[in-house]
C-alpha atoms as a PDB file:
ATOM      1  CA  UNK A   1     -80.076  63.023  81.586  1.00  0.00           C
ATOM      2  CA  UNK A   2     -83.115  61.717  79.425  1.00  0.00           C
ATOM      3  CA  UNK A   3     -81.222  60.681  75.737  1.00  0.00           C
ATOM      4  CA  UNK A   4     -84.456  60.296  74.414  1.00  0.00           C
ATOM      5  CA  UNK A   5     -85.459  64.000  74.902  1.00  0.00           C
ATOM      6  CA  UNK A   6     -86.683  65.083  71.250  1.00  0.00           C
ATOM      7  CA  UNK A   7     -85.594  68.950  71.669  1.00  0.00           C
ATOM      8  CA  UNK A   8     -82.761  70.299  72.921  1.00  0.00           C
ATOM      9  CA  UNK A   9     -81.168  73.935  72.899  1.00  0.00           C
ATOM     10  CA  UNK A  10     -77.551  74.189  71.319  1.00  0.00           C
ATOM     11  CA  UNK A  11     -74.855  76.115  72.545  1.00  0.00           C
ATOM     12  CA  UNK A  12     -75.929  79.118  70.630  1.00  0.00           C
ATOM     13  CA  UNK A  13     -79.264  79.038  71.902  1.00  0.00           C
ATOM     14  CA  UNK A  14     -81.320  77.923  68.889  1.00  0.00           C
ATOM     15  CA  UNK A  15     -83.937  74.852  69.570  1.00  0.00           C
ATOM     16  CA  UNK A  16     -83.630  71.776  67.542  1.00  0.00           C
ATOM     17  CA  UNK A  17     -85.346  68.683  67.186  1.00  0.00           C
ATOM     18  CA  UNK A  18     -83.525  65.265  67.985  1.00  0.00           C
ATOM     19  CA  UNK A  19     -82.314  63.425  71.218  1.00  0.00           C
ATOM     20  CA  UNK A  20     -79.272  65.000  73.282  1.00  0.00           C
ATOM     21  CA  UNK A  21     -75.851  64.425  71.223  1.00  0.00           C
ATOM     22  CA  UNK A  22     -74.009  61.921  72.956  1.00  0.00           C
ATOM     23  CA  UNK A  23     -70.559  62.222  73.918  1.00  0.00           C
ATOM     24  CA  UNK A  24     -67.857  59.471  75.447  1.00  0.00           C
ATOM     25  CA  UNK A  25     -65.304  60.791  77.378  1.00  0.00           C
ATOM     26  CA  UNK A  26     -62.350  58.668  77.672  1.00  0.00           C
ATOM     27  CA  UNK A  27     -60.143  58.846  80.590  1.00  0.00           C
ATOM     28  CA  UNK A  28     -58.648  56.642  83.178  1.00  0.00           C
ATOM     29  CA  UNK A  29     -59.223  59.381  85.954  1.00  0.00           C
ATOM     30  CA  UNK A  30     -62.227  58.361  87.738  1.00  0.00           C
ATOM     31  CA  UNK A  31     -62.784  61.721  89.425  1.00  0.00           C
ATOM     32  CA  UNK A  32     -62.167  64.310  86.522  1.00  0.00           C
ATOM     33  CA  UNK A  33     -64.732  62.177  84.814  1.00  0.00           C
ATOM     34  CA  UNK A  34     -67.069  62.706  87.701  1.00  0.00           C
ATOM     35  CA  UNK A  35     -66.368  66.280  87.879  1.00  0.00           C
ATOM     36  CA  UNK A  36     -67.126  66.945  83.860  1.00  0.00           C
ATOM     37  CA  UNK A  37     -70.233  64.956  83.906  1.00  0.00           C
ATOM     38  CA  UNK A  38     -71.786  67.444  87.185  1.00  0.00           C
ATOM     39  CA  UNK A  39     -70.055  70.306  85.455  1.00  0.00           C
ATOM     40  CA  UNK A  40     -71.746  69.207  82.225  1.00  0.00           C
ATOM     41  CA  UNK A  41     -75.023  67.937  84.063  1.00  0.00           C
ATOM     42  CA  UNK A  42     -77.198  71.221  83.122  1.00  0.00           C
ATOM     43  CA  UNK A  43     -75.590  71.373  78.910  1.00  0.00           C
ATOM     44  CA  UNK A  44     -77.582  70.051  76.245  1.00  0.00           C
ATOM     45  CA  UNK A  45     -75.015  66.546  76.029  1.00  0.00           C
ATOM     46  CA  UNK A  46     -75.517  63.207  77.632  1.00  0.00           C
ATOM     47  CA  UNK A  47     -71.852  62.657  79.011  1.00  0.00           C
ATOM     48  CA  UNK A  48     -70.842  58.887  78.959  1.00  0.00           C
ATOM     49  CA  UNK A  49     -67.050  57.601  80.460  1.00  0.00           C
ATOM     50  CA  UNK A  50     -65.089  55.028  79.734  1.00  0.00           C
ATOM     51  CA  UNK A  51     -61.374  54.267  81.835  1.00  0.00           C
ATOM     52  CA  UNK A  52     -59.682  52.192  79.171  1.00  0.00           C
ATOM     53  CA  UNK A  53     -58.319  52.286  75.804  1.00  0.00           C
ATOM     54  CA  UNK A  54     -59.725  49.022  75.241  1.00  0.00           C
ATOM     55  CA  UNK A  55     -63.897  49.582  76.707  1.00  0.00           C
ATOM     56  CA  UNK A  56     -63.747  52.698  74.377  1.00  0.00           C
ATOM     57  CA  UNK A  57     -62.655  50.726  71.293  1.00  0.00           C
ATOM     58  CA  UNK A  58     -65.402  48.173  72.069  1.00  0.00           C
ATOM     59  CA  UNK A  59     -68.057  50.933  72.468  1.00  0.00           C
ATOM     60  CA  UNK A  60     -67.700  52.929  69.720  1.00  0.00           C
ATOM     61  CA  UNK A  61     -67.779  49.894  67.763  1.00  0.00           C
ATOM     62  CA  UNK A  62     -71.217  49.205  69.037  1.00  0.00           C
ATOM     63  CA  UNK A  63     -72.668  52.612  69.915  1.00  0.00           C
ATOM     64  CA  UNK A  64     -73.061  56.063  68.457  1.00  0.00           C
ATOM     65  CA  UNK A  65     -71.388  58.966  69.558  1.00  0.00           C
ATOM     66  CA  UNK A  66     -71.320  63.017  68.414  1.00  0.00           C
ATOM     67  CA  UNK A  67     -68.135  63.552  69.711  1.00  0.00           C
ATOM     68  CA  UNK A  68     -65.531  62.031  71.766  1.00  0.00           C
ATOM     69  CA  UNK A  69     -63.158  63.437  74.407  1.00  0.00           C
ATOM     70  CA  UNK A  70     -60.021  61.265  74.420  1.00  0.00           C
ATOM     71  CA  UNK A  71     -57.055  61.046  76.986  1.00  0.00           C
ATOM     72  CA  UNK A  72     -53.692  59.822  75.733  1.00  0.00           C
ATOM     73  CA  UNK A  73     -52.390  58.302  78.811  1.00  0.00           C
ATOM     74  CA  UNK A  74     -54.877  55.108  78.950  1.00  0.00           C
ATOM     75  CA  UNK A  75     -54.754  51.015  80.119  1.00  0.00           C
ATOM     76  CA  UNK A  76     -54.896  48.584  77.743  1.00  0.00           C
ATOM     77  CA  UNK A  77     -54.728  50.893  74.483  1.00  0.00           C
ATOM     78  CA  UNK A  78     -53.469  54.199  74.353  1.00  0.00           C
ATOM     79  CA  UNK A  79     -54.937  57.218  72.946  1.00  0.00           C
ATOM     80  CA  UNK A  80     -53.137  57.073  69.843  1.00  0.00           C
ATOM     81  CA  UNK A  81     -53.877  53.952  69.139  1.00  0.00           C
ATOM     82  CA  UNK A  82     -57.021  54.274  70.018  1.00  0.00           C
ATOM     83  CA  UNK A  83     -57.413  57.221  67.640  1.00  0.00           C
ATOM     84  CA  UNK A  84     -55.892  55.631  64.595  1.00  0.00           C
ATOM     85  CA  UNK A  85     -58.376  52.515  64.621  1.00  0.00           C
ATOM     86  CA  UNK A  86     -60.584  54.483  64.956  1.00  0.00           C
ATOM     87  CA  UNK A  87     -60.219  56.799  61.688  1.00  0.00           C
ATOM     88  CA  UNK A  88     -58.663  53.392  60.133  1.00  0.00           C
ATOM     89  CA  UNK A  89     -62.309  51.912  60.669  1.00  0.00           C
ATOM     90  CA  UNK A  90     -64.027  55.084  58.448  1.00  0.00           C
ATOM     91  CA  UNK A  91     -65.197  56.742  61.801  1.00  0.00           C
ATOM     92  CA  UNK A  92     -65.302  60.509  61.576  1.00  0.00           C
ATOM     93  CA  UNK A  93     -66.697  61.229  65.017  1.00  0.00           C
ATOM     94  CA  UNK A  94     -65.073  64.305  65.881  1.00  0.00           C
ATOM     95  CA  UNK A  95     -62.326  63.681  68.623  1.00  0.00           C
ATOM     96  CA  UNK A  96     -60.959  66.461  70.871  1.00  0.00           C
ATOM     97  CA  UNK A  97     -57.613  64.859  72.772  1.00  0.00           C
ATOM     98  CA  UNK A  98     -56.927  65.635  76.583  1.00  0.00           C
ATOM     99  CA  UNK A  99     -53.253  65.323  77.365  1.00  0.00           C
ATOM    100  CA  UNK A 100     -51.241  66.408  80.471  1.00  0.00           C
ATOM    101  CA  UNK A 101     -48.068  66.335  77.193  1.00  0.00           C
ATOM    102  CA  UNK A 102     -49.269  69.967  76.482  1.00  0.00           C
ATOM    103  CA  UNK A 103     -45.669  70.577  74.106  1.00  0.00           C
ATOM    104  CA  UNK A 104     -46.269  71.718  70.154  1.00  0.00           C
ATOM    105  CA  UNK A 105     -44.503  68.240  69.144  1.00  0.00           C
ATOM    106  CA  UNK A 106     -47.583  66.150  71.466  1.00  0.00           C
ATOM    107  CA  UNK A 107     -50.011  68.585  69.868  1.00  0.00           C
ATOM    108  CA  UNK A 108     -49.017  67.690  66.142  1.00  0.00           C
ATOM    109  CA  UNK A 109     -48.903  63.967  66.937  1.00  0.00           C
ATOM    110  CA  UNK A 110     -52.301  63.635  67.932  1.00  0.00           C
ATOM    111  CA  UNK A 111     -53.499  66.115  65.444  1.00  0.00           C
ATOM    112  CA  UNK A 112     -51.625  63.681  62.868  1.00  0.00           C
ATOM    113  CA  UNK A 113     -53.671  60.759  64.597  1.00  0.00           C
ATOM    114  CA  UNK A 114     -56.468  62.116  63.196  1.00  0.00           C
ATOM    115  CA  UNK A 115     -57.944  64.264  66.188  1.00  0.00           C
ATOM    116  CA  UNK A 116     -59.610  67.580  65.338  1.00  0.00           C
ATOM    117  CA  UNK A 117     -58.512  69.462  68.205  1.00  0.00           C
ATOM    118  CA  UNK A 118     -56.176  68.933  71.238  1.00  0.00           C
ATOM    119  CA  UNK A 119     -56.454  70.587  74.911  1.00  0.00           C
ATOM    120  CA  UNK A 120     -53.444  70.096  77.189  1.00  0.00           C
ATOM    121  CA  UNK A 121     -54.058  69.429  80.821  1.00  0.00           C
ATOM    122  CA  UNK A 122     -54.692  70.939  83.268  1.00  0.00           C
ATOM    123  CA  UNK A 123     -57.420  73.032  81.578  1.00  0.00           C
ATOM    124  CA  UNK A 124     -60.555  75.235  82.296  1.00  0.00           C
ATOM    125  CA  UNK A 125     -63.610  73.028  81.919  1.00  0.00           C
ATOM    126  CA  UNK A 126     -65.138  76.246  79.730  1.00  0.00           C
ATOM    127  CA  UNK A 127     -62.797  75.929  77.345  1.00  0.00           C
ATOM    128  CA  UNK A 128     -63.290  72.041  77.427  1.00  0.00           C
ATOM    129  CA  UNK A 129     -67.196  73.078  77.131  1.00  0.00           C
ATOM    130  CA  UNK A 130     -65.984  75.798  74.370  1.00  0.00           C
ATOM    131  CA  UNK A 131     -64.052  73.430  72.205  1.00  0.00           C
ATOM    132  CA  UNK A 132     -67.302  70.643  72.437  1.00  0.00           C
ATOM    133  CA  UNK A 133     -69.559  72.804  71.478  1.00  0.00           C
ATOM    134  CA  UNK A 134     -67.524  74.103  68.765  1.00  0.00           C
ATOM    135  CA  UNK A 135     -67.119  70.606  67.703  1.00  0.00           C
ATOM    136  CA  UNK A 136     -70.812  69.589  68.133  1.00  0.00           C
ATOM    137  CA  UNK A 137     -71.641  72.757  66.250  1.00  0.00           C
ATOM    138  CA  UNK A 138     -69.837  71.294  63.019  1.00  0.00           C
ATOM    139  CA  UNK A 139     -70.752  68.411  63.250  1.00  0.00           C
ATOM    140  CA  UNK A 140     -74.388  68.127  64.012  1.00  0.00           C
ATOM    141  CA  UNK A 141     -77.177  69.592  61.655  1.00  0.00           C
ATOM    142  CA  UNK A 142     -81.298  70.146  62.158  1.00  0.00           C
ATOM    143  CA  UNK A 143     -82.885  67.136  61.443  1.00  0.00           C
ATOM    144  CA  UNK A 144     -85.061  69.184  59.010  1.00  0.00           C
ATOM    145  CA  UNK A 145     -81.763  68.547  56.664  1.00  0.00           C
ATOM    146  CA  UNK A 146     -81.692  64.964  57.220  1.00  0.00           C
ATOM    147  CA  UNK A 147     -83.655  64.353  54.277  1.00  0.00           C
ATOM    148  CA  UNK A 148     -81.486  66.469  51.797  1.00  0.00           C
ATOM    149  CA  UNK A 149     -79.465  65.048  49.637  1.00  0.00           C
ATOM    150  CA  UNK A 150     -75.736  65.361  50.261  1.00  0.00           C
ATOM    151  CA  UNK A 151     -73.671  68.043  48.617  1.00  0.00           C
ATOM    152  CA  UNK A 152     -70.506  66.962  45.962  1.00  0.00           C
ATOM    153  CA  UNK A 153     -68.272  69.408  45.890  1.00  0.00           C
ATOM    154  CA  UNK A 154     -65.913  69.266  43.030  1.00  0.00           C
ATOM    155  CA  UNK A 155     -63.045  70.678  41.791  1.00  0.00           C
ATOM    156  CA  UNK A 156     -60.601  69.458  38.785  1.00  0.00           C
ATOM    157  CA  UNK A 157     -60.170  65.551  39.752  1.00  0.00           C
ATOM    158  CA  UNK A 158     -61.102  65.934  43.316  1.00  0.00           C
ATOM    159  CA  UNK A 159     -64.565  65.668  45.321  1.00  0.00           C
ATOM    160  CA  UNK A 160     -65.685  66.007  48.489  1.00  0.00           C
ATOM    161  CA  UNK A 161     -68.906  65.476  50.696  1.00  0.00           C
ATOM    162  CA  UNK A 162     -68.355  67.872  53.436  1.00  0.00           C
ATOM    163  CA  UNK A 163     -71.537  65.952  55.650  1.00  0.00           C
ATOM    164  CA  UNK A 164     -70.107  62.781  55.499  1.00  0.00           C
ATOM    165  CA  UNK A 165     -66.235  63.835  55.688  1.00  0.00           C
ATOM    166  CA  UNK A 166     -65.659  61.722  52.885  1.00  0.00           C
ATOM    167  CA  UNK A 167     -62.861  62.496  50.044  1.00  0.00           C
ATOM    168  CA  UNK A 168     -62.428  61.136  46.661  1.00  0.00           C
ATOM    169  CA  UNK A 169     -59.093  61.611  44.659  1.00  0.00           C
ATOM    170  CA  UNK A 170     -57.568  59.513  41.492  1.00  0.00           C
ATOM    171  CA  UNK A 171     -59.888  56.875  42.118  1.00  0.00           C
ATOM    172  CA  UNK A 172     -59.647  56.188  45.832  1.00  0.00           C
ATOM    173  CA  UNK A 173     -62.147  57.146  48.525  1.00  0.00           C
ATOM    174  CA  UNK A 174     -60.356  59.472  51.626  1.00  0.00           C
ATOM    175  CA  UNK A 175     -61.422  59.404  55.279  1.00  0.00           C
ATOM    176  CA  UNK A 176     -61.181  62.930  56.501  1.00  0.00           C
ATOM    177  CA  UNK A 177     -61.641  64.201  59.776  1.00  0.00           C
ATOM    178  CA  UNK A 178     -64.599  66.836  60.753  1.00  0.00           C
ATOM    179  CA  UNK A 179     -62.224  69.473  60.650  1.00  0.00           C
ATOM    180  CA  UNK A 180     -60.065  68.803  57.528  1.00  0.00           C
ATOM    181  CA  UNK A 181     -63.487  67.938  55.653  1.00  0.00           C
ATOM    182  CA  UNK A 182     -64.210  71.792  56.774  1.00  0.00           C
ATOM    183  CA  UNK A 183     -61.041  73.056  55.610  1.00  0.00           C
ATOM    184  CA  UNK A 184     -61.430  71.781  52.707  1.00  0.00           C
ATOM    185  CA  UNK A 185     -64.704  72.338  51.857  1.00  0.00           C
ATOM    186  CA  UNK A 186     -63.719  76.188  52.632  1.00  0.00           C
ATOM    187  CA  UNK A 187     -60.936  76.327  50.231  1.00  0.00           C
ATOM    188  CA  UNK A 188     -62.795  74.420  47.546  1.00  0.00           C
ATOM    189  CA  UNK A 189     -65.545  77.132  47.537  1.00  0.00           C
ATOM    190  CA  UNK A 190     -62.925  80.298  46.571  1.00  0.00           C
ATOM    191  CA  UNK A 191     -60.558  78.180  43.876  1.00  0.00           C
ATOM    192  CA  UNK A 192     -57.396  80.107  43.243  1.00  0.00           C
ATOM    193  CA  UNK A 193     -58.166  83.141  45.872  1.00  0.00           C
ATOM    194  CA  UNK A 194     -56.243  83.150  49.497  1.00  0.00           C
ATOM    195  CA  UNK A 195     -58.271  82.328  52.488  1.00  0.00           C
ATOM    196  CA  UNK A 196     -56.704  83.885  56.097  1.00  0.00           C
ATOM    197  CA  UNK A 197     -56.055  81.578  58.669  1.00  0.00           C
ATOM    198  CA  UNK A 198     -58.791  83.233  61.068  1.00  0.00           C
ATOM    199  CA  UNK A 199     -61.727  82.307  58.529  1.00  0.00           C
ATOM    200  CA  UNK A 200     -59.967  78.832  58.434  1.00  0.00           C
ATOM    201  CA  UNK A 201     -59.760  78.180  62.043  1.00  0.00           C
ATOM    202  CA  UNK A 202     -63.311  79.716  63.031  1.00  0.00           C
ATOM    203  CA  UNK A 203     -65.150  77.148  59.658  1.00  0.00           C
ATOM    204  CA  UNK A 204     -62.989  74.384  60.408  1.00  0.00           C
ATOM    205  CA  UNK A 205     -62.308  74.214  64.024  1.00  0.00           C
ATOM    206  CA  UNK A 206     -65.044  76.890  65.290  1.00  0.00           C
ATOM    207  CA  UNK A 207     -63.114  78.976  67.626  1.00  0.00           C
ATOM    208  CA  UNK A 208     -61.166  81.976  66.675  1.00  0.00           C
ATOM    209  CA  UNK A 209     -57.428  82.029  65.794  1.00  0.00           C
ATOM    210  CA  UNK A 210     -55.289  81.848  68.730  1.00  0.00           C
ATOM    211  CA  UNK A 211     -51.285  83.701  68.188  1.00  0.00           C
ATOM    212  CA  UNK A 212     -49.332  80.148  68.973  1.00  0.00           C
ATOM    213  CA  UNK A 213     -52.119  78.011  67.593  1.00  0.00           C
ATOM    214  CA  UNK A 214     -50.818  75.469  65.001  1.00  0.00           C
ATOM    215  CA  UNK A 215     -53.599  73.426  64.785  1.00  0.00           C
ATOM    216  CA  UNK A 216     -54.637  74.769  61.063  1.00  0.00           C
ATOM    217  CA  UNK A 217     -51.262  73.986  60.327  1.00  0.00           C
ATOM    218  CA  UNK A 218     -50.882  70.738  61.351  1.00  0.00           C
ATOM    219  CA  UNK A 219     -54.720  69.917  59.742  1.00  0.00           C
ATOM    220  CA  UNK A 220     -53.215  71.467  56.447  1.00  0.00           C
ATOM    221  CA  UNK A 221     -51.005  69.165  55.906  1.00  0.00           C
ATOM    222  CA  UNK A 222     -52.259  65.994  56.355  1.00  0.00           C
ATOM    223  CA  UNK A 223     -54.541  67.401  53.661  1.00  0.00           C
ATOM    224  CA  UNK A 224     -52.185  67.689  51.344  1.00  0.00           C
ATOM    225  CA  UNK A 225     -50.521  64.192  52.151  1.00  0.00           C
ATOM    226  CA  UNK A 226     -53.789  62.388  52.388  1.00  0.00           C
ATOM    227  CA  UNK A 227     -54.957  63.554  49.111  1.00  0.00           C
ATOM    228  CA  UNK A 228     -51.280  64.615  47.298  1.00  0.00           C
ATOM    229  CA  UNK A 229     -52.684  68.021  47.298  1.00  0.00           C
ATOM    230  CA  UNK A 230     -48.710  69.100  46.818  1.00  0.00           C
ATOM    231  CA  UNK A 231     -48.570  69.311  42.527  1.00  0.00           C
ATOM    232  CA  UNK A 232     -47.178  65.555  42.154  1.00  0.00           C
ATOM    233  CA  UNK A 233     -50.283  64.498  40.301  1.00  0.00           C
ATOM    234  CA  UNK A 234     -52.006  65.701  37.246  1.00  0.00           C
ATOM    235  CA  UNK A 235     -55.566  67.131  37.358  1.00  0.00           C
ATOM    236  CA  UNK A 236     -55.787  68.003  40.828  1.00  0.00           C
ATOM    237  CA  UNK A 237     -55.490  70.926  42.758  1.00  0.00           C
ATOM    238  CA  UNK A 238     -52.325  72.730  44.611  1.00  0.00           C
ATOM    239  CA  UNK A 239     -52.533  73.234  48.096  1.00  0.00           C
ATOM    240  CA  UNK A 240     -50.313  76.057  49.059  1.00  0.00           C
ATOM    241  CA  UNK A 241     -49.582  78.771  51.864  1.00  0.00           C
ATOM    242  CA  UNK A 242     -50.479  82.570  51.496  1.00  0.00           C
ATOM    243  CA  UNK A 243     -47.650  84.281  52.676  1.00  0.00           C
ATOM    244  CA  UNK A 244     -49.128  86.255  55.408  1.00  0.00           C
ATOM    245  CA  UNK A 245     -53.015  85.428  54.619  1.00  0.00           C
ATOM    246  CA  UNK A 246     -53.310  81.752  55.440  1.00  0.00           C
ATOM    247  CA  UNK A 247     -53.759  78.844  52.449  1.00  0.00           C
ATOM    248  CA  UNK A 248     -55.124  79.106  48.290  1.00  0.00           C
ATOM    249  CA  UNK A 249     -55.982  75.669  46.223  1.00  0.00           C
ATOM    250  CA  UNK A 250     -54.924  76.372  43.057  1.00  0.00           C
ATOM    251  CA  UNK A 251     -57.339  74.803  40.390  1.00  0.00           C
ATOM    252  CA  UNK A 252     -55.342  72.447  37.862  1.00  0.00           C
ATOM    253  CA  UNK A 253     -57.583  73.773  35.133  1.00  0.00           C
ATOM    254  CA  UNK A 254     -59.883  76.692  35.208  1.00  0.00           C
ATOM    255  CA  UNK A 255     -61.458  76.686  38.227  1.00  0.00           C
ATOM    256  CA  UNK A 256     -65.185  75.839  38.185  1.00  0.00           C
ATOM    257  CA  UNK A 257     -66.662  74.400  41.308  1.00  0.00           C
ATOM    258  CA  UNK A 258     -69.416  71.878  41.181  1.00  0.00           C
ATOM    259  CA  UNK A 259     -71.795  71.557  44.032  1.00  0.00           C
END
């Protein structure tokens, strides 16, 4: 597939300018990676593989990716691991884990990692295609936006640039995820009023709301204990649950929102 191809046609259908968004799947199983690159062959994504923990590290130090799809059970350096250098090093590639360790408790872990989604094994390559896209979606814009200059969010002592996933609370700059930076940036823009977990889930993860999906959950809270969205501090917001809506961010002061 030609990465240097200047338009390509996104997954709903809409031309855009700009080479194919690459993606690195990570996985130790030689033929799954074979069959997701021919299943993938004819979608707008250049599908790269790497078989180790350790090749992956080394690559995404060097090269740039849209979107990675990462196995936990890898040589050399496990998903996990993998994951949290990754996010420790200020990458906020969106990262959608593949795990045959399909229980909630496996799910929250790598969520907690820092990935923005997580598909057990064995799955449906469309829903693997779903999910990417969905990810991809968020995470890539028209290059006719390049230029702009990137929106601050604010609200009482905390800011956020939703582009660049970045948070700033109390003085110290916050790494955030593609999806939390979504999540966020949702619940920033209605201070003080409850937004339902389906409008959460389809802004920050783009998919709709699944019955036993805890993803929003689990993204939820390492919100609040990344940014001690949980009242401790003065002058910032509250993060809390809507009993049978979803999640509100109560303003510390009268809420005015600066963008």
């Amino acid at each position: 597939m030609n990465s240097l191809q200047t338009v390509w046609r996104n997954a709903a259908g809409v031309t855009e300018p700009g080479p194919l968004p690459r993606v690195l799947l990570v996985d130790d199983d030689v033929d799954l990676c074979s069959m997701l690159q021919e299943f993938l062959e004819a979608e707008p994504v250049q599908l790269d593989c790497a078989h180790d923990g350790g090749e992956a590290a080394e690559r995404l130090g060097r090269e740039r990716f849209d979107a990675v799809l990462l196995d936990v059970m890898l040589p050399t350096l496990d998903g996990y691991a993998l994951l949290r250098h990754l996010r420790a090093q200020g990458g906020p590639t969106p990262v959608l884990m593949l795990s045959a360790h399909g229980a909630e408790d496996d799910r929250i872990k790598g969520l907690e990692a820092g990935a923005d989604d997580y598909l057990p094994k064995p799955f449906n390559p469309r829903e693997l295609r779903a999910r990417l896209f969905a990810m991809l979606r968020r995470g890539l814009r028209p290059a006719a936006h390049a230029a702009e200059p990137e929106p601050v969010l604010r609200l009482d002592a905390l800011a956020l640039l939703p582009r660049k996933a970045l948070a700033a609370i109390g003085g110290r700059t916050v790494v955030l995820t593609s999806a939390e930076a979504r999540i966020l940036e949702a619940l920033m823009r209605a201070p003080n009023r409850p937004v339902s977990r389906a409008q959460l889930t389809r802004w920050g993860l783009g998919r709709a709301l699944l019955p036993t999906d805890r993803s929003l959950d689990t993204h939820v809270s390492n919100l609040r204990r990344k940014l001690r969205l949980d009242g401790a501090l003065a002058h910032v917001p509250v993060l809390r649950s809507a009993r049978g809506v979803g999640y509100v961010l109560h303003a510390a002061a009268p809420a005015e929102v600066q963008a």
